[in-house]
N, C-alpha and C. Protein backbone atom coordinates (compact mmCIF):
# COMPACT_ATOMS: atom_id res chain seq x y z
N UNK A 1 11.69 12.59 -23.62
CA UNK A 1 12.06 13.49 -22.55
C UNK A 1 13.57 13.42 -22.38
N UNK A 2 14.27 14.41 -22.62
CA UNK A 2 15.55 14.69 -21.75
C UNK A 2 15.73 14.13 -21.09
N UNK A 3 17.39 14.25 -20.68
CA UNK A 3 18.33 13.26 -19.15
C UNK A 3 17.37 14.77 -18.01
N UNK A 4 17.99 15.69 -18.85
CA UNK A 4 17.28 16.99 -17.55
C UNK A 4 16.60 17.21 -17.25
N UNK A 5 15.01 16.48 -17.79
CA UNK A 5 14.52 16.76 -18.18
C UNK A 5 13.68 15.89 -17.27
N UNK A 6 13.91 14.58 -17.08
CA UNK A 6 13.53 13.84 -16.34
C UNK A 6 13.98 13.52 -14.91
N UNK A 7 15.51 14.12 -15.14
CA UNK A 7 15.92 14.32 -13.52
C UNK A 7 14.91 15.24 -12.76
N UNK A 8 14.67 16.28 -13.42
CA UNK A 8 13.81 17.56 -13.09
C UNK A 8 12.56 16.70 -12.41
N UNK A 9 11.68 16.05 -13.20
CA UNK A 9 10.63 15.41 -13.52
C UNK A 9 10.75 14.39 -11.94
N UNK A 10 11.32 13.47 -11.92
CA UNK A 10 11.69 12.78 -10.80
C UNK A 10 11.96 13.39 -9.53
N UNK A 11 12.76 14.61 -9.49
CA UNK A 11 12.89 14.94 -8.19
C UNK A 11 11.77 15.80 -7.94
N UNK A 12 10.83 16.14 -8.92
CA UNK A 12 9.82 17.12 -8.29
C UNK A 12 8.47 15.45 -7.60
N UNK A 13 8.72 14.29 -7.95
CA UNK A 13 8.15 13.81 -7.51
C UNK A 13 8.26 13.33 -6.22
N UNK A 14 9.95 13.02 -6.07
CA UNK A 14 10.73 12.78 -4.74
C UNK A 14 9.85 13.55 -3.97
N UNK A 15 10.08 14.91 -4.18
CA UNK A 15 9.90 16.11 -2.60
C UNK A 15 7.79 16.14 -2.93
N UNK A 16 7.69 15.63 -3.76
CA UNK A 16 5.72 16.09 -3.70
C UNK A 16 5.64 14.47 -3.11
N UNK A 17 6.17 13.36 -2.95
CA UNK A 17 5.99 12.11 -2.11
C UNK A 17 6.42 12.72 -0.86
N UNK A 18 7.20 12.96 -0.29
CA UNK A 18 7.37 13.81 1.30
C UNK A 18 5.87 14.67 1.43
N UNK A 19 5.37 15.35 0.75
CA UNK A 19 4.44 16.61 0.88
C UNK A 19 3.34 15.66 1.25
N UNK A 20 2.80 14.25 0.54
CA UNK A 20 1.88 13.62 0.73
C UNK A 20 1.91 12.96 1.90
N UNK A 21 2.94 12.35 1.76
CA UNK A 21 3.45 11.39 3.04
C UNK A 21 3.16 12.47 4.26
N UNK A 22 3.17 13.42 4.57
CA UNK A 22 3.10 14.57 5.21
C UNK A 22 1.81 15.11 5.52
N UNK A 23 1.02 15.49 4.77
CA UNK A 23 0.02 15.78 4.52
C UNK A 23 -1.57 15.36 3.86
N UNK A 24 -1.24 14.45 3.22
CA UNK A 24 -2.44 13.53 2.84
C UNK A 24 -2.58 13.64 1.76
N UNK A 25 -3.43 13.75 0.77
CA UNK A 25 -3.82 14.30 -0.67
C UNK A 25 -4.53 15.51 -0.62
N UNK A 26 -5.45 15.65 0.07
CA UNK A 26 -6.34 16.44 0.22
C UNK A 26 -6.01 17.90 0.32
N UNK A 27 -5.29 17.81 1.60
CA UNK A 27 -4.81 19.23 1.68
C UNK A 27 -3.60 19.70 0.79
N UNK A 28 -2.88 19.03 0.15
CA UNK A 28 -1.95 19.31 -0.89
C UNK A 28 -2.49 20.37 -1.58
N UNK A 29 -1.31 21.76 -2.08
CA UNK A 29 -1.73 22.57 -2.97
C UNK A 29 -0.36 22.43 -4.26
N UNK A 30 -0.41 22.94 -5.41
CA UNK A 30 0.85 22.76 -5.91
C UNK A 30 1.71 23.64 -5.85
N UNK A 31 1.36 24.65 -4.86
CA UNK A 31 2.39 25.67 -4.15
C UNK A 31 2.73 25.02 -3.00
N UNK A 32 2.20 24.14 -2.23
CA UNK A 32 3.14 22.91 -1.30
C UNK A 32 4.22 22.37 -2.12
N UNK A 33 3.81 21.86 -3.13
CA UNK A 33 4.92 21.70 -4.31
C UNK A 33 5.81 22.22 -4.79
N UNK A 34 5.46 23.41 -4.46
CA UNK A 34 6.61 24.08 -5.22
C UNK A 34 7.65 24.37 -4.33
N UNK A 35 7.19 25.02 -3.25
CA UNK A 35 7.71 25.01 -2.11
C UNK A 35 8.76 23.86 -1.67
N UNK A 36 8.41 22.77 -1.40
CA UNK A 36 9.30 21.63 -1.49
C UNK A 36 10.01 21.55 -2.46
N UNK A 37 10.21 21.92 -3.69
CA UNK A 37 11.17 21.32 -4.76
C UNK A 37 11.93 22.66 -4.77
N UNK A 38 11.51 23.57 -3.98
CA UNK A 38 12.79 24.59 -4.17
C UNK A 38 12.65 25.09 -5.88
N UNK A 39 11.64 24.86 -6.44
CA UNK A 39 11.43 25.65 -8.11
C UNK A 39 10.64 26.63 -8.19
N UNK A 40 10.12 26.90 -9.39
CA UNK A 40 9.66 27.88 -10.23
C UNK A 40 8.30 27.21 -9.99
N UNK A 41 7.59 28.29 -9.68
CA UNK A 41 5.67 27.76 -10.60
C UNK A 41 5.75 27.25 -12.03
N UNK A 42 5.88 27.85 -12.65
CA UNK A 42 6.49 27.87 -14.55
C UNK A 42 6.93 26.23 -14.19
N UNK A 43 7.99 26.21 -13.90
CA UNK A 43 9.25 24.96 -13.98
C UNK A 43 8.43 24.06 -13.56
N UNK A 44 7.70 24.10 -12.05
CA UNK A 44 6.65 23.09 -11.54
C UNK A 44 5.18 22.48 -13.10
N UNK A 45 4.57 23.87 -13.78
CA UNK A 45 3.95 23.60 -14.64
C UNK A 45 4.11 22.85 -15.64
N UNK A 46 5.66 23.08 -16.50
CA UNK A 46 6.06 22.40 -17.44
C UNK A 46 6.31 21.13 -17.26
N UNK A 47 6.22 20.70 -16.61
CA UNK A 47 6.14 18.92 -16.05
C UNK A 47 4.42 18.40 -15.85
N UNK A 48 3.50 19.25 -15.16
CA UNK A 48 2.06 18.83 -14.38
C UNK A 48 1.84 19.68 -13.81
N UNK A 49 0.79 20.24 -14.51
CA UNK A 49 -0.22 20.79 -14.30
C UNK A 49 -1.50 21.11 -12.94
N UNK A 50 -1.40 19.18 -12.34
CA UNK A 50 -2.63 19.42 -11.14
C UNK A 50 -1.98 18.70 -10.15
N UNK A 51 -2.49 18.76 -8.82
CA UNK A 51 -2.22 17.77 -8.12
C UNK A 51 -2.14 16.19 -8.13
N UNK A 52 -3.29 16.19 -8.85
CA UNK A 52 -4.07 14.65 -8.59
C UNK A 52 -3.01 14.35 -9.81
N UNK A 53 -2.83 14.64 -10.90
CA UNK A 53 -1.53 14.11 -11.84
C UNK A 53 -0.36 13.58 -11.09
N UNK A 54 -0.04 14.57 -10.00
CA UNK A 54 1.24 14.41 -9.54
C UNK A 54 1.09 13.04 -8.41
N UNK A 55 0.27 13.14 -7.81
CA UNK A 55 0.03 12.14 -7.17
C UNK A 55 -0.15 10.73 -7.54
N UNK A 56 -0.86 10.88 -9.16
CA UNK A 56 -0.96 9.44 -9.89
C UNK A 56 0.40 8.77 -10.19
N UNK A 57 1.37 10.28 -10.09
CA UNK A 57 2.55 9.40 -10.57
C UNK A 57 3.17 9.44 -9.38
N UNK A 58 3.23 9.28 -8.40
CA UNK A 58 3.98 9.39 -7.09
C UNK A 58 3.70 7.92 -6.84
N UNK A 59 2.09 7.76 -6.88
CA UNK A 59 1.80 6.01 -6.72
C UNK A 59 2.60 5.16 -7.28
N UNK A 60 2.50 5.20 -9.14
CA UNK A 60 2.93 4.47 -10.20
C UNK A 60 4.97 4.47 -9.80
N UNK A 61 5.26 5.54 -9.44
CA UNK A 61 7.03 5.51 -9.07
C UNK A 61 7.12 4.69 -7.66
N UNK A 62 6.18 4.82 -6.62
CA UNK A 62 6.09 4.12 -5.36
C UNK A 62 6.04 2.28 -5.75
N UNK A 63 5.62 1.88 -6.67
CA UNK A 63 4.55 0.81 -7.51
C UNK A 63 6.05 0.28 -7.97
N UNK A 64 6.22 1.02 -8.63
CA UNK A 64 7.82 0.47 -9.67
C UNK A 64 9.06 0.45 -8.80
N UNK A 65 9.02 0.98 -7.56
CA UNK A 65 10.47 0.83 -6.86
C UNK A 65 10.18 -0.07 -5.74
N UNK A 66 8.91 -0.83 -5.81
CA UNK A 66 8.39 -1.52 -4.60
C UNK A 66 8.52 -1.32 -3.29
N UNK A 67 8.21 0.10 -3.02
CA UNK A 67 8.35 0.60 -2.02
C UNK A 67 6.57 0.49 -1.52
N UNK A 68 6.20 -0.42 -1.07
CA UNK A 68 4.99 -1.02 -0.63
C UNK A 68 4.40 -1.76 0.51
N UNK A 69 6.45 -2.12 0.76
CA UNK A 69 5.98 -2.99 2.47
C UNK A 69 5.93 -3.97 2.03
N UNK A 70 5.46 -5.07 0.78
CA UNK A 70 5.43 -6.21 0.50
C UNK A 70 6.35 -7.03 0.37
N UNK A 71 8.12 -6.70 0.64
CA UNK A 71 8.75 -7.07 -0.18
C UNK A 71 9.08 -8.61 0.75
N UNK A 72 9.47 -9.80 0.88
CA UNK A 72 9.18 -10.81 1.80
C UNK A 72 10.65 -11.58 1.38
N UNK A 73 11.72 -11.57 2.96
CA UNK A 73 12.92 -12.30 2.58
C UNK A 73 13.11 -13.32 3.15
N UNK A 74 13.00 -14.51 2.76
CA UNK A 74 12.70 -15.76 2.99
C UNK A 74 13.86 -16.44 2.77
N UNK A 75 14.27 -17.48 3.93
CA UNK A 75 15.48 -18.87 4.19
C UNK A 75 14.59 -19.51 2.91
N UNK A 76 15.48 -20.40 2.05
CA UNK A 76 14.99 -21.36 1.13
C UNK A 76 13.90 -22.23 1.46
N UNK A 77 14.09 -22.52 2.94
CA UNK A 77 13.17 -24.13 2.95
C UNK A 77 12.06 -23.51 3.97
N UNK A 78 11.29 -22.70 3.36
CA UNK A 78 10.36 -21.73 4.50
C UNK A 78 9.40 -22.23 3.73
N UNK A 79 8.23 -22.97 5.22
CA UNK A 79 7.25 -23.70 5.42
C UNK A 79 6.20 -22.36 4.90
N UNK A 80 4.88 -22.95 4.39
CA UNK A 80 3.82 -21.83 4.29
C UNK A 80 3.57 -21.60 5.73
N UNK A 81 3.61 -21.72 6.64
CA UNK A 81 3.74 -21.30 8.18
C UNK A 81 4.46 -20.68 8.15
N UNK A 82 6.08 -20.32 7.73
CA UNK A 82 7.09 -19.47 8.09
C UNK A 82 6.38 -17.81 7.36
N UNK A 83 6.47 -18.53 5.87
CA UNK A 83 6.62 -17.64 5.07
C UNK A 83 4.77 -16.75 5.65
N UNK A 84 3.77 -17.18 6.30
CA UNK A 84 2.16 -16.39 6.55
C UNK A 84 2.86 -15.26 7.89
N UNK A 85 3.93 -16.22 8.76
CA UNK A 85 4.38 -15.42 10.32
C UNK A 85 5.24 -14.10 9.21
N UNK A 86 6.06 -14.60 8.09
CA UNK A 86 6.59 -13.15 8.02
C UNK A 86 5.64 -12.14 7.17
N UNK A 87 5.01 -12.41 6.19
CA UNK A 87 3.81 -11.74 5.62
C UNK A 87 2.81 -11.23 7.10
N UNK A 88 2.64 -11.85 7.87
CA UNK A 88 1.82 -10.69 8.92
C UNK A 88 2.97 -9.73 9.91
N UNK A 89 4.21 -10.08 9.90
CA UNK A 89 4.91 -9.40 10.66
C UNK A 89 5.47 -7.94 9.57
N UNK A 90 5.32 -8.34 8.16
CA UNK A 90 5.45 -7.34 7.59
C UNK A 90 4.07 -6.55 7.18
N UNK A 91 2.94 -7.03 7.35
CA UNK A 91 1.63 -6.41 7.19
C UNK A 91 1.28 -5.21 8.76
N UNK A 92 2.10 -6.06 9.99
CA UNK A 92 1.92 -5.23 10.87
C UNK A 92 2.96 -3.84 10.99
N UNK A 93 4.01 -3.90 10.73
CA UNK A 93 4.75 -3.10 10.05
C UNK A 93 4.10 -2.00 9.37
N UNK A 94 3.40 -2.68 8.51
CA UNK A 94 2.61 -1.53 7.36
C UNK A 94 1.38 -0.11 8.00
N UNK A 95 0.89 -1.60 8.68
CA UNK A 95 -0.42 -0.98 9.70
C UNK A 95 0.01 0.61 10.41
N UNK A 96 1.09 -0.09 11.11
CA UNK A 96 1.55 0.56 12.44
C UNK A 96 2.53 2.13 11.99
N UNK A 97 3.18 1.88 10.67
CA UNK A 97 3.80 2.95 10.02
C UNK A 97 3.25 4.22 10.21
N UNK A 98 3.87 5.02 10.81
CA UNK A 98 3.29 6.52 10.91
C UNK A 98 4.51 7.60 10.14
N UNK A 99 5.44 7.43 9.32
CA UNK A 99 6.25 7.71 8.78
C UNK A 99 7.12 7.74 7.25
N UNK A 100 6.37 8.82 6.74
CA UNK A 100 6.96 8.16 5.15
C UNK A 100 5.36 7.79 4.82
N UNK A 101 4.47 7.59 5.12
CA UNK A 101 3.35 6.79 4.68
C UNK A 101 2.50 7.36 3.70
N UNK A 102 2.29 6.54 2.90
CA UNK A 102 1.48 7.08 1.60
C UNK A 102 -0.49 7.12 2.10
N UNK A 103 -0.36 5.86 3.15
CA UNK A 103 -1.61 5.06 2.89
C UNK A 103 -3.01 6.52 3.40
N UNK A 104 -2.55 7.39 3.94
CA UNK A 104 -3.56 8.79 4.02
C UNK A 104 -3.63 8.84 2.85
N UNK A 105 -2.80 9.40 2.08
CA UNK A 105 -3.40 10.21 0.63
C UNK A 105 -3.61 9.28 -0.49
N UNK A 106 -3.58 7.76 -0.31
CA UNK A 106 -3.89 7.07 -1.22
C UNK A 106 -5.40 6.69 -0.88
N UNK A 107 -5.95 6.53 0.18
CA UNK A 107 -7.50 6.68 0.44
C UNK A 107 -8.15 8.12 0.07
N UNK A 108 -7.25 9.09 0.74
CA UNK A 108 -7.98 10.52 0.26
C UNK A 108 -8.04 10.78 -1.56
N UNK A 109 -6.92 9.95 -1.61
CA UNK A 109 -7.23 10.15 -3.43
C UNK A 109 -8.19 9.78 -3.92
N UNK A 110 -8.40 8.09 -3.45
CA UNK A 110 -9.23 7.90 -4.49
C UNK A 110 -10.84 8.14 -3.98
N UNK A 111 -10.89 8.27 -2.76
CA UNK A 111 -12.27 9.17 -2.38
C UNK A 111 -12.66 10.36 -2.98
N UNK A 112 -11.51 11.16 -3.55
CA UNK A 112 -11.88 12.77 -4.06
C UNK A 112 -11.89 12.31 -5.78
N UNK A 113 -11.41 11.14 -6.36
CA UNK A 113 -11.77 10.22 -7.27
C UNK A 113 -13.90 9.59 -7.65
N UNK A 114 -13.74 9.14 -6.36
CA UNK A 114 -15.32 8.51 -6.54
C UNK A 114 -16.10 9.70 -6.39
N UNK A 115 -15.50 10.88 -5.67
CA UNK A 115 -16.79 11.99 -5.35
C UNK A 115 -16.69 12.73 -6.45
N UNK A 116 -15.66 12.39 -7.74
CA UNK A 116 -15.92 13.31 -8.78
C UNK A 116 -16.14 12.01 -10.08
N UNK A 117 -16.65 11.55 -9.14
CA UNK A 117 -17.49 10.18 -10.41
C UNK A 117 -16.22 9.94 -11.62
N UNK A 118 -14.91 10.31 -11.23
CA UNK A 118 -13.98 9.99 -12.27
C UNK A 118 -13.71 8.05 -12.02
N UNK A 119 -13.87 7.73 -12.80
CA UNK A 119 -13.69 6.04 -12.92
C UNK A 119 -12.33 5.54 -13.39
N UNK A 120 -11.22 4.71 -12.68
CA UNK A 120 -10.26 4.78 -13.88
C UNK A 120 -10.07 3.04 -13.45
N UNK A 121 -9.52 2.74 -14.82
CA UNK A 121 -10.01 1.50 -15.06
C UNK A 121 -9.25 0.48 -14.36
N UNK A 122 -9.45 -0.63 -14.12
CA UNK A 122 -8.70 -1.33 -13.47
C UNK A 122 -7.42 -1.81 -13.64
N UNK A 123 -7.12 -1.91 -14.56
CA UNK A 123 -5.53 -1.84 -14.92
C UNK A 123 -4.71 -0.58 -13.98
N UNK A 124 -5.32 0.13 -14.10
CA UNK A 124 -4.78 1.86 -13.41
C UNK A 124 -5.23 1.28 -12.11
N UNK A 125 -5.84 0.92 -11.56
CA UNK A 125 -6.05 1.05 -10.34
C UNK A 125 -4.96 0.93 -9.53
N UNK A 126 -3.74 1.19 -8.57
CA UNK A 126 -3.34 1.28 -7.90
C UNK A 126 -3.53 0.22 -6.91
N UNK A 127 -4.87 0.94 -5.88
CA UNK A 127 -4.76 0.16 -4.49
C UNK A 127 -5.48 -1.19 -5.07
N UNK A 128 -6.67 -0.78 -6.35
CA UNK A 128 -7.51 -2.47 -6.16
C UNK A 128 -6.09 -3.58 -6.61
N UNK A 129 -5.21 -2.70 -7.63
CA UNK A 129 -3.48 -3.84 -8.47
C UNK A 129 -3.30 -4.12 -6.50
N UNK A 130 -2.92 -3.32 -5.76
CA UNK A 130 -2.71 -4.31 -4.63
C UNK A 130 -3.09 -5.17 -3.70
N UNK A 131 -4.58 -5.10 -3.90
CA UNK A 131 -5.79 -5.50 -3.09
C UNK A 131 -5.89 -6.84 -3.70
N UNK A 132 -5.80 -6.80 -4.92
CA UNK A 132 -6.17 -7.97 -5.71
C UNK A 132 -4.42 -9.22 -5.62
N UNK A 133 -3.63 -8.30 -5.79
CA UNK A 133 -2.07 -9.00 -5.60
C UNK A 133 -2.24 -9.76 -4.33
N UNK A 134 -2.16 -9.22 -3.16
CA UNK A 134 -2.19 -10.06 -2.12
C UNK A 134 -3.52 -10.93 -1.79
N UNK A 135 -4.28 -10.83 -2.15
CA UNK A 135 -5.18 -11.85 -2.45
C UNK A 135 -4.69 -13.20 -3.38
N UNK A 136 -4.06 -13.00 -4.29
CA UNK A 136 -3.77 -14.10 -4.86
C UNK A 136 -2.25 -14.26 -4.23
N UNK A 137 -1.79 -13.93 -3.39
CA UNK A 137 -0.39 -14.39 -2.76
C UNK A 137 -0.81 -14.80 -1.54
N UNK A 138 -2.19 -14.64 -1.04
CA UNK A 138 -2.48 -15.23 0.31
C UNK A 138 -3.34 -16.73 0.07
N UNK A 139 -3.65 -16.23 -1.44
CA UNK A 139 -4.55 -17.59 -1.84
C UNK A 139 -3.51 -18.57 -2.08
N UNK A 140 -2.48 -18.54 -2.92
CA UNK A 140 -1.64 -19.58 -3.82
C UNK A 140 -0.84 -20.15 -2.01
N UNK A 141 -0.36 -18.57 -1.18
CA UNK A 141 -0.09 -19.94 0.19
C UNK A 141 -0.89 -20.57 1.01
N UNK A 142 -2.43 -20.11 1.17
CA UNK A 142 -3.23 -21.11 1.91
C UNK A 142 -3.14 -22.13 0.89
N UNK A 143 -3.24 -22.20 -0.48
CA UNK A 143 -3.27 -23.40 -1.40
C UNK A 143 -1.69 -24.69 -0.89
N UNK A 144 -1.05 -23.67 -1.07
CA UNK A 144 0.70 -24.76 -0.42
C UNK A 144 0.55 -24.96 1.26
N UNK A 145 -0.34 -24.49 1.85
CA UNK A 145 -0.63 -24.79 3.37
C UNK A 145 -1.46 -25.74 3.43
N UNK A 146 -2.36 -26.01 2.50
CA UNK A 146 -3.58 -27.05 2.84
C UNK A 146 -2.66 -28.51 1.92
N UNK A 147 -1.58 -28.41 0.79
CA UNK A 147 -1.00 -29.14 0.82
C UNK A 147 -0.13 -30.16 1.56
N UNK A 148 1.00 -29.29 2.50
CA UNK A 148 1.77 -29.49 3.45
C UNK A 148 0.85 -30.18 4.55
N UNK A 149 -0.15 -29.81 4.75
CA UNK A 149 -0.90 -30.22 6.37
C UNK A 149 -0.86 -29.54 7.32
N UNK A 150 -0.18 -28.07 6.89
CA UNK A 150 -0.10 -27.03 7.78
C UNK A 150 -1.44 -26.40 8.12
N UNK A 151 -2.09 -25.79 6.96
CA UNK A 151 -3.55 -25.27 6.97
C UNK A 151 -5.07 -25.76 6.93
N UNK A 152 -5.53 -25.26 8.08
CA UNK A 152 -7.21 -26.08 6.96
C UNK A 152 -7.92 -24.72 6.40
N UNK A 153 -8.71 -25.11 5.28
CA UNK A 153 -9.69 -23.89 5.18
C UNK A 153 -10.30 -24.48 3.80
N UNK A 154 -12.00 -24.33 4.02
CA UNK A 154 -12.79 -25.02 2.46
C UNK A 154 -12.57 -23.98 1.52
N UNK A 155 -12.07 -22.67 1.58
CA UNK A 155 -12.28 -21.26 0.32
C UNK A 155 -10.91 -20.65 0.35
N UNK A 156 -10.26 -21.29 0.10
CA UNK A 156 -8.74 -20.59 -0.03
C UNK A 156 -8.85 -19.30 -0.34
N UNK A 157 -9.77 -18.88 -1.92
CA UNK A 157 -9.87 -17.51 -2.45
C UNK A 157 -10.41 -16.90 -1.46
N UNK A 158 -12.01 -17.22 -0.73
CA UNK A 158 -12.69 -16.21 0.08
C UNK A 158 -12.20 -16.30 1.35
N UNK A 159 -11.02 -16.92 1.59
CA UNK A 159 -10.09 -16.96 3.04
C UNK A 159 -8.87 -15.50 2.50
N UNK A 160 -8.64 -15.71 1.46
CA UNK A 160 -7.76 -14.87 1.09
C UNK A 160 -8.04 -13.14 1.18
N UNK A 161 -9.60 -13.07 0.32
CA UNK A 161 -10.26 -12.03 0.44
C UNK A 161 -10.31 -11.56 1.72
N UNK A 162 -10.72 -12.13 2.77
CA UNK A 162 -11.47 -12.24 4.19
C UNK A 162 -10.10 -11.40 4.57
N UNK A 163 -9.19 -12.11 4.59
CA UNK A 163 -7.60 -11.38 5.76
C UNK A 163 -7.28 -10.30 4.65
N UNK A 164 -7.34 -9.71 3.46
CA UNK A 164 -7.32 -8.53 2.51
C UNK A 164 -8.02 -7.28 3.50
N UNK A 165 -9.22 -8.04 3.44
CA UNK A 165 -10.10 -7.04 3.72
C UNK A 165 -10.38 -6.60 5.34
N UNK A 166 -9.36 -7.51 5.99
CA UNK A 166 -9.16 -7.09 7.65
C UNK A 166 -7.90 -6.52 8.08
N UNK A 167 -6.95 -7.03 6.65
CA UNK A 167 -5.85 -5.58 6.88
C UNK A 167 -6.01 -4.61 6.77
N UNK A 168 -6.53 -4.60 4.80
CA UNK A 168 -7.03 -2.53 4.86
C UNK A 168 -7.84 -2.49 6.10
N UNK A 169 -8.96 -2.91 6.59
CA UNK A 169 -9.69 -1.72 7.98
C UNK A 169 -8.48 -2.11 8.92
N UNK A 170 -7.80 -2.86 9.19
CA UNK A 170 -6.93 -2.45 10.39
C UNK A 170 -5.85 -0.78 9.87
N UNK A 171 -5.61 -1.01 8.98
CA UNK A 171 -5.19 0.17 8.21
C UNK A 171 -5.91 1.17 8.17
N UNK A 172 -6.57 1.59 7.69
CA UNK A 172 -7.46 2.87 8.18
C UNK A 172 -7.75 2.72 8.98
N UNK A 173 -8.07 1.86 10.35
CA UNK A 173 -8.34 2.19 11.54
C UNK A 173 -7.30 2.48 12.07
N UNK A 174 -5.98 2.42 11.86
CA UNK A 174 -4.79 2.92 12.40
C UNK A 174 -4.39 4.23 11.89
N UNK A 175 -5.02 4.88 11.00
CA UNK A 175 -4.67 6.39 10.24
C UNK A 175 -5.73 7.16 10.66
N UNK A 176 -7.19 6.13 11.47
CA UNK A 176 -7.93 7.28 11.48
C UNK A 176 -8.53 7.29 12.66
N UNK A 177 -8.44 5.85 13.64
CA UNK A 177 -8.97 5.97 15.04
C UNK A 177 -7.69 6.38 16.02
N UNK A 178 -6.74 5.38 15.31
CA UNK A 178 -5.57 5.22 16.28
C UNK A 178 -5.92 3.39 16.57
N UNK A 179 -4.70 3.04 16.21
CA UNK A 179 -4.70 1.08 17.16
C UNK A 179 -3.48 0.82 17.88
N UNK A 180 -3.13 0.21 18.75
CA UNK A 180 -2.19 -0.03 19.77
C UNK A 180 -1.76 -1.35 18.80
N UNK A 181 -0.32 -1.52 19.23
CA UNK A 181 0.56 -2.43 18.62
C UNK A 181 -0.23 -3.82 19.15
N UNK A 182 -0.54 -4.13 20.25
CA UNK A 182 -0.99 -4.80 21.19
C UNK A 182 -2.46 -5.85 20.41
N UNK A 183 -3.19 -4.42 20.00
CA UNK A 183 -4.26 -5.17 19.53
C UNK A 183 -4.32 -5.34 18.11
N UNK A 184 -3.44 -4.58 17.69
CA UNK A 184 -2.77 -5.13 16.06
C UNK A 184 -2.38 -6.67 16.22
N UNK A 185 -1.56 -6.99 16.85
CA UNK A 185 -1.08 -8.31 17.58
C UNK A 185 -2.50 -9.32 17.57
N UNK A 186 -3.29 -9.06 18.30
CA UNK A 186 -4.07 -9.47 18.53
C UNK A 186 -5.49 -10.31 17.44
N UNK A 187 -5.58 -9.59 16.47
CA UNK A 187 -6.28 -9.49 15.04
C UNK A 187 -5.46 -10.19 14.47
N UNK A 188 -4.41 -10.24 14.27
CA UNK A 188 -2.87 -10.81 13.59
C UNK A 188 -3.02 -12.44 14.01
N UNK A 189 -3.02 -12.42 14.97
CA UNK A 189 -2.76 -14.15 15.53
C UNK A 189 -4.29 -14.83 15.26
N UNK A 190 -5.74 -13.82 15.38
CA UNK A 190 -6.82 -14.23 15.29
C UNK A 190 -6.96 -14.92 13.58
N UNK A 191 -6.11 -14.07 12.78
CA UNK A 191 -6.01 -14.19 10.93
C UNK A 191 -5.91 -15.67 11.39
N UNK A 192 -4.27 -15.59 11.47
CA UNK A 192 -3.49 -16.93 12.06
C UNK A 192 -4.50 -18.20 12.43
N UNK A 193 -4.95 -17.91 13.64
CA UNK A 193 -5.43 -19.01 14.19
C UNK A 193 -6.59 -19.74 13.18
N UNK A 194 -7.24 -18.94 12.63
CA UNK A 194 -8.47 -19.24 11.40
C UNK A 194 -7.94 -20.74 10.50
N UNK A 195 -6.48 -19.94 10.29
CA UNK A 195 -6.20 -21.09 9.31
C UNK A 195 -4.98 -22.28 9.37
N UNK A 196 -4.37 -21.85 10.64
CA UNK A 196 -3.33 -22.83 11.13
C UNK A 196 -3.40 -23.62 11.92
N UNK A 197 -3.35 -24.85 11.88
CA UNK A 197 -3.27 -26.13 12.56
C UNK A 197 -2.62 -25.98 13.65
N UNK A 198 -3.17 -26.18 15.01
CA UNK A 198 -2.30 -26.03 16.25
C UNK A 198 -1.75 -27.64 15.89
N UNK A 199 -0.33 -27.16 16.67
CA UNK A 199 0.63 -28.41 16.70
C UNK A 199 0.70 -29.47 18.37
């Protein structure tokens, strides 16, 4: 591919990440697309063809610039206590995001995914690559927490799973009931308390 070729390519993904972030997956058309990039139908075609293409790569460019919320900036001598308070202060962050947010059209994707029985394999997977990542970054620090004497817990892995799987629903329950910062807070310190040693 061309320098132009891929500039082209990139910025039609830039302005179709606003369209999602915006709109969800679902309702996306690729005349929303086009519309946003200020191009040609033609010009939009010669790059991708469908939505759901454009969207696979909106993830995979989101994926590679770690634009995910995960990113964690840590003082050198940060206790697995320091480093769990900033991993939930940046998980609540994530929750609470109503701006820029992918996490609508990355559920609506892969729901309009399972309802067309398309399977894609786990390597490709997207949300399970992140589902499964912080699982083993929540496991390896309850593992350095039960070292230190900071943590107790007998299943590091199925402790790990357990707070995975109570962020995503705090996450879709924040895109789709509505949750108050308050009781985000609240679930947050409950993670916490599960596995930290009062002092």
């Amino acid at each position: 591919m061309g320098e132009k070729s891929g500039l082209k390519r990139n910025h039609i993904l830039e302005c179709a990440r606003q369209v999602f972030a915006e709109k969800g997956f679902r309702d996306v058309t690729m005349q929303d697309i086009v519309l946003a990039c200020d191009i040609s139908r033609g010009g939009l075609y010669l790059h991708f063809t469908r939505v759901d293409e454009i969207f696979a790569e909106v993830m995979k460019m989101d994926q590679e610039s770690g634009d995910d919320g995960g990113a964690l900036s840590l003082p050198e001598q940060s206790t697995p206590t320091d480093i769990l308070a900033l991993f939930m202060k940046e998980q609540k962050k994530e929750i609470l995001r109503k701006k820029n947010s992918l996490s609508v059209a990355v559920y609506e994707y892969y729901f309009y995914l399972s309802s067309k029985q398309i399977k894609i394999p786990a390597k490709e997977n997207i949300l399970k690559q992140q589902f499964e990542t912080g699982v083993l970054i929540l496991e390896n620090l309850i593992r350095d927490g039960l070292v230190t004497g900071e943590f107790y817990c007998e299943d590091p892995r199925g402790m790990a799973s357990n707070i995975m799987y109570t962020l995503e629903g705090l996450k879709v329950t924040a895109r789709t009931l509505g949750i108050s910062e308050a009781l985000v807070d609240k679930e947050l310190v409950y993670i916490v308390q599960n596995i930290v040693f009062e002092e």
